[in-house]
PDB file of N, CA and C in Angstrom:
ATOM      1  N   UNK A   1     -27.251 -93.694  28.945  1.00  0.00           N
ATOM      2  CA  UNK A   1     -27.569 -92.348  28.512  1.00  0.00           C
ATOM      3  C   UNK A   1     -27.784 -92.351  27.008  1.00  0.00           C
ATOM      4  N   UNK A   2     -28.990 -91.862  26.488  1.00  0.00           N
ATOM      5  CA  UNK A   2     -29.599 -91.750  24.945  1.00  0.00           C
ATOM      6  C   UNK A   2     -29.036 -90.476  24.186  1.00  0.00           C
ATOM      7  N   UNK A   3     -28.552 -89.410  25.340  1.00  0.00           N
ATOM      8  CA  UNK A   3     -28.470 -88.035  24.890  1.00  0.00           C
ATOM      9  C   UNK A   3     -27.962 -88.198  23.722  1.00  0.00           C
ATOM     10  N   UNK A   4     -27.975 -86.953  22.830  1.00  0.00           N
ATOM     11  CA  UNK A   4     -27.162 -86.922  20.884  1.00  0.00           C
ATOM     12  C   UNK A   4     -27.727 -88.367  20.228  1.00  0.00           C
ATOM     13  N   UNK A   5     -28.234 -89.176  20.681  1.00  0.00           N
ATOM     14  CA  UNK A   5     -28.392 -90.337  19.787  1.00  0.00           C
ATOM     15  C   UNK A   5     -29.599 -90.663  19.034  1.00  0.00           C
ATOM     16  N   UNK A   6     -29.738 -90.830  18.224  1.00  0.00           N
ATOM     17  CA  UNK A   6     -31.392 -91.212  17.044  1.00  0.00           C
ATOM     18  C   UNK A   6     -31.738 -92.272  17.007  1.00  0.00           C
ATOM     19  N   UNK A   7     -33.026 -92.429  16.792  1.00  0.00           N
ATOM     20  CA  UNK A   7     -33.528 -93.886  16.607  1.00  0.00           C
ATOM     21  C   UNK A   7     -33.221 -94.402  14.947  1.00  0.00           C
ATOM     22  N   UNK A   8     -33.287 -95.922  15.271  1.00  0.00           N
ATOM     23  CA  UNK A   8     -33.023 -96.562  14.274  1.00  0.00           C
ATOM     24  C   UNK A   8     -34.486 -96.859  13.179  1.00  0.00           C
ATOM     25  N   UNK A   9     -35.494 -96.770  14.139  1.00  0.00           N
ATOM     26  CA  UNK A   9     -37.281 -96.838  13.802  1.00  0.00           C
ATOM     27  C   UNK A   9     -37.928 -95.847  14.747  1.00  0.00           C
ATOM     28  N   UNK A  10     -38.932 -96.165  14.629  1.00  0.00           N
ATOM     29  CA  UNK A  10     -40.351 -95.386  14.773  1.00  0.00           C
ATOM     30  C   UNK A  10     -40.415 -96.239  16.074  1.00  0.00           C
ATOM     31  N   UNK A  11     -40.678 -95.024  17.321  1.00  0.00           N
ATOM     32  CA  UNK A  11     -40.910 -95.743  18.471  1.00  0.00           C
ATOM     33  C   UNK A  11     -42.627 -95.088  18.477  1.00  0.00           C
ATOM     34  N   UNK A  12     -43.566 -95.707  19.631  1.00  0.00           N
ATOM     35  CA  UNK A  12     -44.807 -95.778  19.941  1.00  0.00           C
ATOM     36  C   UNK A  12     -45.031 -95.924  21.145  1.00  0.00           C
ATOM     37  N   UNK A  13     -45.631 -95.082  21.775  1.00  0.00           N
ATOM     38  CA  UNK A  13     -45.898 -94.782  23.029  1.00  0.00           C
ATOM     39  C   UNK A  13     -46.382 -96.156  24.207  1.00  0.00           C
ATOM     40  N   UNK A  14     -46.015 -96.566  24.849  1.00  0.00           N
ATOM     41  CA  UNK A  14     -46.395 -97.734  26.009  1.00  0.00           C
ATOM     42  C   UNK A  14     -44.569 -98.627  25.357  1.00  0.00           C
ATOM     43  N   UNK A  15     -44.309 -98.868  24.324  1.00  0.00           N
ATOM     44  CA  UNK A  15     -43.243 -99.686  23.543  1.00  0.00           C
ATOM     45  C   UNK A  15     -42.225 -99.361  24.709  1.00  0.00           C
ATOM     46  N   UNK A  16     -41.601-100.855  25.114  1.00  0.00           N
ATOM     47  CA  UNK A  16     -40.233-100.619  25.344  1.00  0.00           C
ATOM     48  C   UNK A  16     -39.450-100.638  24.436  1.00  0.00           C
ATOM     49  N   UNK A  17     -38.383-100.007  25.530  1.00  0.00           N
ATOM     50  CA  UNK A  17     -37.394 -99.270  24.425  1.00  0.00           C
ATOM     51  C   UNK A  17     -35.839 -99.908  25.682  1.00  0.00           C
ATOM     52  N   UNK A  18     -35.743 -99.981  24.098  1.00  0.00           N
ATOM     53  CA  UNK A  18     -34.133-101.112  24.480  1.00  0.00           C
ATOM     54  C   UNK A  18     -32.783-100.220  23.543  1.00  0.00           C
ATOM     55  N   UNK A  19     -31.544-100.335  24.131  1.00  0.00           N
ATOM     56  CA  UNK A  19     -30.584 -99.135  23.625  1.00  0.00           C
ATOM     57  C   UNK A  19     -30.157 -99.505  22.187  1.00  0.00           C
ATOM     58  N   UNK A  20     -30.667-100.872  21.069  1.00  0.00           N
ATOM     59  CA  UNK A  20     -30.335-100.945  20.198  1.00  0.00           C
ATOM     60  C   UNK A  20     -31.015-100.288  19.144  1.00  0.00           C
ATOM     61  N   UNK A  21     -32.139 -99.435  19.702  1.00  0.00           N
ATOM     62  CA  UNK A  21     -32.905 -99.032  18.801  1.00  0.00           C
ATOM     63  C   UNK A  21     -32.183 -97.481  18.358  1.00  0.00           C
ATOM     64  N   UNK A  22     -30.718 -97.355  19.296  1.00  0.00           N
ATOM     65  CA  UNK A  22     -30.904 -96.171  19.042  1.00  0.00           C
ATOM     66  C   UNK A  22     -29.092 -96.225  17.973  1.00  0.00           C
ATOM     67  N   UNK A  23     -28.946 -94.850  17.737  1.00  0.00           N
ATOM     68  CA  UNK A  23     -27.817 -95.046  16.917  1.00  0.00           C
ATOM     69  C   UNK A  23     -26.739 -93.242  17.436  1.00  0.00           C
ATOM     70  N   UNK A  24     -25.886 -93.589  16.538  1.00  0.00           N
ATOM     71  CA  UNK A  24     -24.942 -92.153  16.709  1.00  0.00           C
ATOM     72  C   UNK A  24     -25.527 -91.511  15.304  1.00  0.00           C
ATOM     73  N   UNK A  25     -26.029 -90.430  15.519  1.00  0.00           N
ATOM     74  CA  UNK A  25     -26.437 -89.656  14.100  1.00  0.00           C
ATOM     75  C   UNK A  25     -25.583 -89.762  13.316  1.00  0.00           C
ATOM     76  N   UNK A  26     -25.414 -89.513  11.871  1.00  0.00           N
ATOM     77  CA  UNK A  26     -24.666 -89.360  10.703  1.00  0.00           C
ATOM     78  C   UNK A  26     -24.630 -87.844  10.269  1.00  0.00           C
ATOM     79  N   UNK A  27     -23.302 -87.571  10.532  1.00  0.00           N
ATOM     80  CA  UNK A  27     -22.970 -86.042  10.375  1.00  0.00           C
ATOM     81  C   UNK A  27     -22.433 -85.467   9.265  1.00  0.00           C
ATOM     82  N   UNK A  28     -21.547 -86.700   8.208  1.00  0.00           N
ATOM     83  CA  UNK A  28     -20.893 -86.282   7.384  1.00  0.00           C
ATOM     84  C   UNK A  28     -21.458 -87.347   6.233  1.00  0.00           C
ATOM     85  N   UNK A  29     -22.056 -87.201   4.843  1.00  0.00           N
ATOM     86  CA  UNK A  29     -22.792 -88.218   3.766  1.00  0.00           C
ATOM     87  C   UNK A  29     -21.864 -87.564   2.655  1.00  0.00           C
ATOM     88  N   UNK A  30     -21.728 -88.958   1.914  1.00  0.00           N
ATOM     89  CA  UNK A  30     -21.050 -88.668   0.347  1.00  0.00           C
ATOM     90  C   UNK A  30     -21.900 -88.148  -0.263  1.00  0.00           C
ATOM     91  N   UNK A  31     -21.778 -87.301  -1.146  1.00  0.00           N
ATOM     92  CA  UNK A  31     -22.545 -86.162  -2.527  1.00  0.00           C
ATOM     93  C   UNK A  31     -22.372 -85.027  -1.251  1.00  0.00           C
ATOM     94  N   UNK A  32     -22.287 -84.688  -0.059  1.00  0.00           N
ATOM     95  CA  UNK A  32     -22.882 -83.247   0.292  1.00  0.00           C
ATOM     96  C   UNK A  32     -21.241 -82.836   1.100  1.00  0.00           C
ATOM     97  N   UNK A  33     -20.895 -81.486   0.333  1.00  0.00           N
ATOM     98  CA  UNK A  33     -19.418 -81.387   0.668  1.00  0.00           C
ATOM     99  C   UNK A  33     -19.755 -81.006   2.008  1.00  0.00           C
ATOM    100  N   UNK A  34     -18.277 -80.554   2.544  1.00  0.00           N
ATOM    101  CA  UNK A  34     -17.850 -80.791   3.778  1.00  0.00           C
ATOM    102  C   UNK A  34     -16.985 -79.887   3.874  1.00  0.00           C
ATOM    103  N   UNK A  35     -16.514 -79.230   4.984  1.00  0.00           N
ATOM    104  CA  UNK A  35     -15.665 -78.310   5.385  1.00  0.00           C
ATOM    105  C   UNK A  35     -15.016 -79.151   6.293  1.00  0.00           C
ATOM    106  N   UNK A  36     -13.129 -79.295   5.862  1.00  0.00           N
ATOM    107  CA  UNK A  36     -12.431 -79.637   6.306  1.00  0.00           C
ATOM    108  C   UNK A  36     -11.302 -78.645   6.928  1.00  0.00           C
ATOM    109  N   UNK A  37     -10.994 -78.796   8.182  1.00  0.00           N
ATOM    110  CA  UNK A  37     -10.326 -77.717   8.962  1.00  0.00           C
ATOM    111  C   UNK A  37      -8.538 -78.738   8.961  1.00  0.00           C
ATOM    112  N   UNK A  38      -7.206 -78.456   8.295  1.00  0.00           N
ATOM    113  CA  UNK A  38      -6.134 -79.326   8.829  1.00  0.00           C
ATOM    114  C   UNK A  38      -5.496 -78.220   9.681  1.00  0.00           C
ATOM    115  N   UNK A  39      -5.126 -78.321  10.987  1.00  0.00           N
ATOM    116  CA  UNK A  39      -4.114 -78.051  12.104  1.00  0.00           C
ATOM    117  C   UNK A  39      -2.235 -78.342  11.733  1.00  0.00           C
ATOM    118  N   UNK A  40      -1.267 -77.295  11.346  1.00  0.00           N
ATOM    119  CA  UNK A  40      -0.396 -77.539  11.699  1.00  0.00           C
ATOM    120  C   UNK A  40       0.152 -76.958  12.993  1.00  0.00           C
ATOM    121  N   UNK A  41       1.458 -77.419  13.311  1.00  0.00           N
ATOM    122  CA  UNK A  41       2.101 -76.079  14.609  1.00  0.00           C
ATOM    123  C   UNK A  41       1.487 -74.846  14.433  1.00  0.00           C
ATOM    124  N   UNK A  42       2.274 -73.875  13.035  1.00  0.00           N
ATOM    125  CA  UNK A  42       2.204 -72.631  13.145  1.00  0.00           C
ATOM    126  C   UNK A  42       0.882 -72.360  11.868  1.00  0.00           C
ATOM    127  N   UNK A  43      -0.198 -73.468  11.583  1.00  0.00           N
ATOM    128  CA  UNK A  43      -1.311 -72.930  10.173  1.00  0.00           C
ATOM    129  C   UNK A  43      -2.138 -73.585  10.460  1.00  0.00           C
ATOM    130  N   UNK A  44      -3.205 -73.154  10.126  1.00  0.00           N
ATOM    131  CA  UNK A  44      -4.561 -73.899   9.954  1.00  0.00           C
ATOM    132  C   UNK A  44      -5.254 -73.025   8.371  1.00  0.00           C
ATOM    133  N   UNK A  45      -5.328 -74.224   7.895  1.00  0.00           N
ATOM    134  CA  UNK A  45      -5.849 -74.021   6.508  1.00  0.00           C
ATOM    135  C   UNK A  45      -7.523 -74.631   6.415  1.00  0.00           C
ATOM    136  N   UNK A  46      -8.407 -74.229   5.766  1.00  0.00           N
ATOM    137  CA  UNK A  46      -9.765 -74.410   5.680  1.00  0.00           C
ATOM    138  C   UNK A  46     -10.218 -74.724   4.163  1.00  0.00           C
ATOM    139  N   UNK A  47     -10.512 -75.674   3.655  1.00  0.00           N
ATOM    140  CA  UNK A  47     -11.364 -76.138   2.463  1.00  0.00           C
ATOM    141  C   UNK A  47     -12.254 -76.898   2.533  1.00  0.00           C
ATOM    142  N   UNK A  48     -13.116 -77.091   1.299  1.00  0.00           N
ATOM    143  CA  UNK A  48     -13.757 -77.688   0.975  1.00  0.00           C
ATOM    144  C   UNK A  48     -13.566 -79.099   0.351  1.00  0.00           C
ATOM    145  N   UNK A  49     -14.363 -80.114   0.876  1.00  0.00           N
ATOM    146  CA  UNK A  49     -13.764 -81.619   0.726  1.00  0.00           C
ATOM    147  C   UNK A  49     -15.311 -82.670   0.234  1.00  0.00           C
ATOM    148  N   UNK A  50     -15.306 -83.511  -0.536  1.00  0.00           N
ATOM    149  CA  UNK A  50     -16.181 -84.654  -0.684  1.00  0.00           C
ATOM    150  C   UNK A  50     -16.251 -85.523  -0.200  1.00  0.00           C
ATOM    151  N   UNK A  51     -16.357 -85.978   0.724  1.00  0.00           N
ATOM    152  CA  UNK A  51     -16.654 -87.130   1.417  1.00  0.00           C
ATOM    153  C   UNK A  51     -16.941 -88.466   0.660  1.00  0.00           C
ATOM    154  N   UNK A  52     -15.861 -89.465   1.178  1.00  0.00           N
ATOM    155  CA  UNK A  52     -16.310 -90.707   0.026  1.00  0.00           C
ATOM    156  C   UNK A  52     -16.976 -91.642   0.552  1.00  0.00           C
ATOM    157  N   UNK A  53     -17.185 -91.220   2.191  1.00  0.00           N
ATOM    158  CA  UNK A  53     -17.890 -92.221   3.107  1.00  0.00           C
ATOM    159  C   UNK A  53     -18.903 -91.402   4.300  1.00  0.00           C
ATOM    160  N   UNK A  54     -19.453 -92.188   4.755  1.00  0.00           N
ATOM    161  CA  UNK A  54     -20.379 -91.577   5.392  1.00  0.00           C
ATOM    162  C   UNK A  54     -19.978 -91.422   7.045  1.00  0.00           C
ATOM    163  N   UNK A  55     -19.873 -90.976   8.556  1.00  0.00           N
ATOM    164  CA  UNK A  55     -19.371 -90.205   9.095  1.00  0.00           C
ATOM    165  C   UNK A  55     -20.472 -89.809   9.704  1.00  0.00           C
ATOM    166  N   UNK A  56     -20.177 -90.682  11.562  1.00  0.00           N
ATOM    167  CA  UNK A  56     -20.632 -90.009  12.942  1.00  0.00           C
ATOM    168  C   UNK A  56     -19.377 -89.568  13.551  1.00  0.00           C
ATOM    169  N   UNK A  57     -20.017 -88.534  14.796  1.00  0.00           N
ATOM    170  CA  UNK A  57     -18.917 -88.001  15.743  1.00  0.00           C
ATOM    171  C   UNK A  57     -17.620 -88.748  16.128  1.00  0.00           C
ATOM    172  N   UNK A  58     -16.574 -88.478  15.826  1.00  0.00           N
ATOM    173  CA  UNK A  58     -15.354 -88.694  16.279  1.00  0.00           C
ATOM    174  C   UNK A  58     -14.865 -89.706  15.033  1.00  0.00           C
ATOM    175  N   UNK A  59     -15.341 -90.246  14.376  1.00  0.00           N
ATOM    176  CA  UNK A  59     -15.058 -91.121  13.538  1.00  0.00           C
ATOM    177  C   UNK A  59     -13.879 -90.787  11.768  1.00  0.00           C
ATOM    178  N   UNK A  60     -13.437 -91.547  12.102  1.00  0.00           N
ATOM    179  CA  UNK A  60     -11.830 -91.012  10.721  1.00  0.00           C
ATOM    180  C   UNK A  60     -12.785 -91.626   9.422  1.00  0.00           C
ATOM    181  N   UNK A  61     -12.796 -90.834   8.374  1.00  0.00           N
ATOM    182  CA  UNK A  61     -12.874 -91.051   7.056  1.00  0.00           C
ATOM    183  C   UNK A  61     -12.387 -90.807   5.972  1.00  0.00           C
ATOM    184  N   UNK A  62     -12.262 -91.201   4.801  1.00  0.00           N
ATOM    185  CA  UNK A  62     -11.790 -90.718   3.921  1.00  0.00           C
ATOM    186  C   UNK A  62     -12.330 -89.895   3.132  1.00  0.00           C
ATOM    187  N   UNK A  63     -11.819 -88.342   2.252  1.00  0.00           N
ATOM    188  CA  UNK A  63     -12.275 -87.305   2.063  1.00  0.00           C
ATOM    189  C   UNK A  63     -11.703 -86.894   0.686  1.00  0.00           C
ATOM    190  N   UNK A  64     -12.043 -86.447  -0.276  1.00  0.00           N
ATOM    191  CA  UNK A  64     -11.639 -86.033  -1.262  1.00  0.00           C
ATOM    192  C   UNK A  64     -11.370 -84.579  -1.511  1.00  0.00           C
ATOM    193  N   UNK A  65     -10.480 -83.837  -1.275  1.00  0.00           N
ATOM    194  CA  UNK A  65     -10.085 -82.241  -1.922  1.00  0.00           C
ATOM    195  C   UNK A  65     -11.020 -82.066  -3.193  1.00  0.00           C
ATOM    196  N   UNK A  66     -11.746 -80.968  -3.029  1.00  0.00           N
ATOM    197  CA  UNK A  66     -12.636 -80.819  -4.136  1.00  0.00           C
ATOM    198  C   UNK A  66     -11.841 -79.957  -5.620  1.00  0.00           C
ATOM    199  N   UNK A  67     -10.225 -79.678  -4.582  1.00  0.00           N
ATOM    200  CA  UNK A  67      -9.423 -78.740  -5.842  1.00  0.00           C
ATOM    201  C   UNK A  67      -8.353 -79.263  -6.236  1.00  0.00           C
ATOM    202  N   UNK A  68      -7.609 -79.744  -5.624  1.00  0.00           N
ATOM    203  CA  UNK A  68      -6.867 -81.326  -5.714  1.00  0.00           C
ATOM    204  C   UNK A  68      -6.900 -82.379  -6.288  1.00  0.00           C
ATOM    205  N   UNK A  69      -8.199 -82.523  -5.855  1.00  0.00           N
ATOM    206  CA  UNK A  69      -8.510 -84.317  -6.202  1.00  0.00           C
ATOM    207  C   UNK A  69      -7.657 -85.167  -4.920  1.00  0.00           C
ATOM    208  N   UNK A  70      -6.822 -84.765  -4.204  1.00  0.00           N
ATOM    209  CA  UNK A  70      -5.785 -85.770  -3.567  1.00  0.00           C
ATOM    210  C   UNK A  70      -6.697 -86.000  -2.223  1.00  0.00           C
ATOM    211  N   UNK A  71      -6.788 -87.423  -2.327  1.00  0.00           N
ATOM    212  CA  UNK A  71      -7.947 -88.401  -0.821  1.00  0.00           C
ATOM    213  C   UNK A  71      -6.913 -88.613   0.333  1.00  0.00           C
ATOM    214  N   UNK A  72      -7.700 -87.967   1.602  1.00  0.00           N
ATOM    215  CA  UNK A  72      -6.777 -87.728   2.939  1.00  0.00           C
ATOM    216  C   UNK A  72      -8.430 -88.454   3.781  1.00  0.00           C
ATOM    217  N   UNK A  73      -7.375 -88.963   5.408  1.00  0.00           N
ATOM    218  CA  UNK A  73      -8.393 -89.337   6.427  1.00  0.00           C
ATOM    219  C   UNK A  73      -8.333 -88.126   7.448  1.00  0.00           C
ATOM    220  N   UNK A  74      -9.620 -87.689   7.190  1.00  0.00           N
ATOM    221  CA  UNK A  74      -9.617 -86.932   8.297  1.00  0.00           C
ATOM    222  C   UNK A  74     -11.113 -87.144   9.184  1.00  0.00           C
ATOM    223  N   UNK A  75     -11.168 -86.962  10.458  1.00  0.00           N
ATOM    224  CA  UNK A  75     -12.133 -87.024  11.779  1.00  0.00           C
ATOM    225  C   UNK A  75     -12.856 -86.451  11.603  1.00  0.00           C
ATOM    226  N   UNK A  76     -14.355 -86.968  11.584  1.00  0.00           N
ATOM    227  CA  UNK A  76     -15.624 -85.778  12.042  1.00  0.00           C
ATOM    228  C   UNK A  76     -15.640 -84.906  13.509  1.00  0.00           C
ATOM    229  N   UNK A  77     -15.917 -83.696  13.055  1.00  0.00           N
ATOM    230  CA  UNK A  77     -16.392 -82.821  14.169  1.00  0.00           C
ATOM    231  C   UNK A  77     -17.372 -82.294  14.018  1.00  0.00           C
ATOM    232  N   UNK A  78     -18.814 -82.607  13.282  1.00  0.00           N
ATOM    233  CA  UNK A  78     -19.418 -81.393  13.427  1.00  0.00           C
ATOM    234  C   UNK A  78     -20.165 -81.967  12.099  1.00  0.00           C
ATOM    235  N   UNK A  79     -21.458 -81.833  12.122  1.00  0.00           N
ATOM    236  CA  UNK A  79     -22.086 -81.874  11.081  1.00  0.00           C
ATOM    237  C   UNK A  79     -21.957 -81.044   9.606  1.00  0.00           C
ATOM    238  N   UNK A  80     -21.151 -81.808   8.764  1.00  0.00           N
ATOM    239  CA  UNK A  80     -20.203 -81.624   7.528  1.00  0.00           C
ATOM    240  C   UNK A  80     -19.295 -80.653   7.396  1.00  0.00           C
ATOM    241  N   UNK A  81     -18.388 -80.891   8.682  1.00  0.00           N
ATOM    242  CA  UNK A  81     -17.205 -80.359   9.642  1.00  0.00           C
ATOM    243  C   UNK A  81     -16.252 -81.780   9.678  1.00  0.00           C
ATOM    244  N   UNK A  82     -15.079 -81.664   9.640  1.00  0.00           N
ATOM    245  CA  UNK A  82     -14.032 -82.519   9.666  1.00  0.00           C
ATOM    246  C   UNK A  82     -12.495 -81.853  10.072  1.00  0.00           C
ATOM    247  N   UNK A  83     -12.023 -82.461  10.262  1.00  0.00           N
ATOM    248  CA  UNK A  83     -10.518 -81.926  10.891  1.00  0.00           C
ATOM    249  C   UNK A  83      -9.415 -82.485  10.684  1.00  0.00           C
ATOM    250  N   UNK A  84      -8.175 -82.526  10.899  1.00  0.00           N
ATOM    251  CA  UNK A  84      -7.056 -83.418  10.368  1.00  0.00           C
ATOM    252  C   UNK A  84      -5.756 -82.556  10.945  1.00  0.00           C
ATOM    253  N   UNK A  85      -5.350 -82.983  11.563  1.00  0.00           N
ATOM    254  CA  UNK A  85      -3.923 -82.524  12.523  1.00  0.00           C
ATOM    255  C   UNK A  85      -2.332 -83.075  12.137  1.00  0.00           C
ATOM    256  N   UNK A  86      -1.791 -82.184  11.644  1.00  0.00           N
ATOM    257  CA  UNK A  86      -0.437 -82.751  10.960  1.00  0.00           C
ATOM    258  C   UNK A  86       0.267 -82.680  12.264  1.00  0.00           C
TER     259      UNK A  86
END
């Protein structure tokens, strides 16, 4: 199954097509902030974060507090969406 997934090149009509051509999109890129959601029991708090790495679906990265400064790993969800569950 190809569904959610991008090519790596330029495909052309008659071309087989083999599953390495394809990839998991990139949802989360360093320079373009990010909205980070953290989950406690009883809070969920919402900011804004820099990304120091780049970030497909489900994947843990490291993230920079844009008010802080203090670098946490938190999971992509969502195109420059992230999450983090205490």
């Amino acid at each position: 199954n190809l569904a959610g997934l991008e090519t790596r090149a330029t495909l052309h009509a008659g071309e087989p097509v083999d599953r390495d051509l394809f990839q998991r999109p990139v949802l989360v890129k360093p320079g373009a902030l990010a909205t980070l959601v953290v989950q406690g029991a009883a809070f969920s708090i919402k900011t804004i974060v820099d990304p120091l790495e780049q970030g497909v679906m489900g994947q843990e990265i490291r993230v920079r507090n844009t008010e802080t400064r203090q670098v946490v790993e938190a999971k992509v969800v969502g195109r420059d969406r992230l999450a983090k569950t205490l």
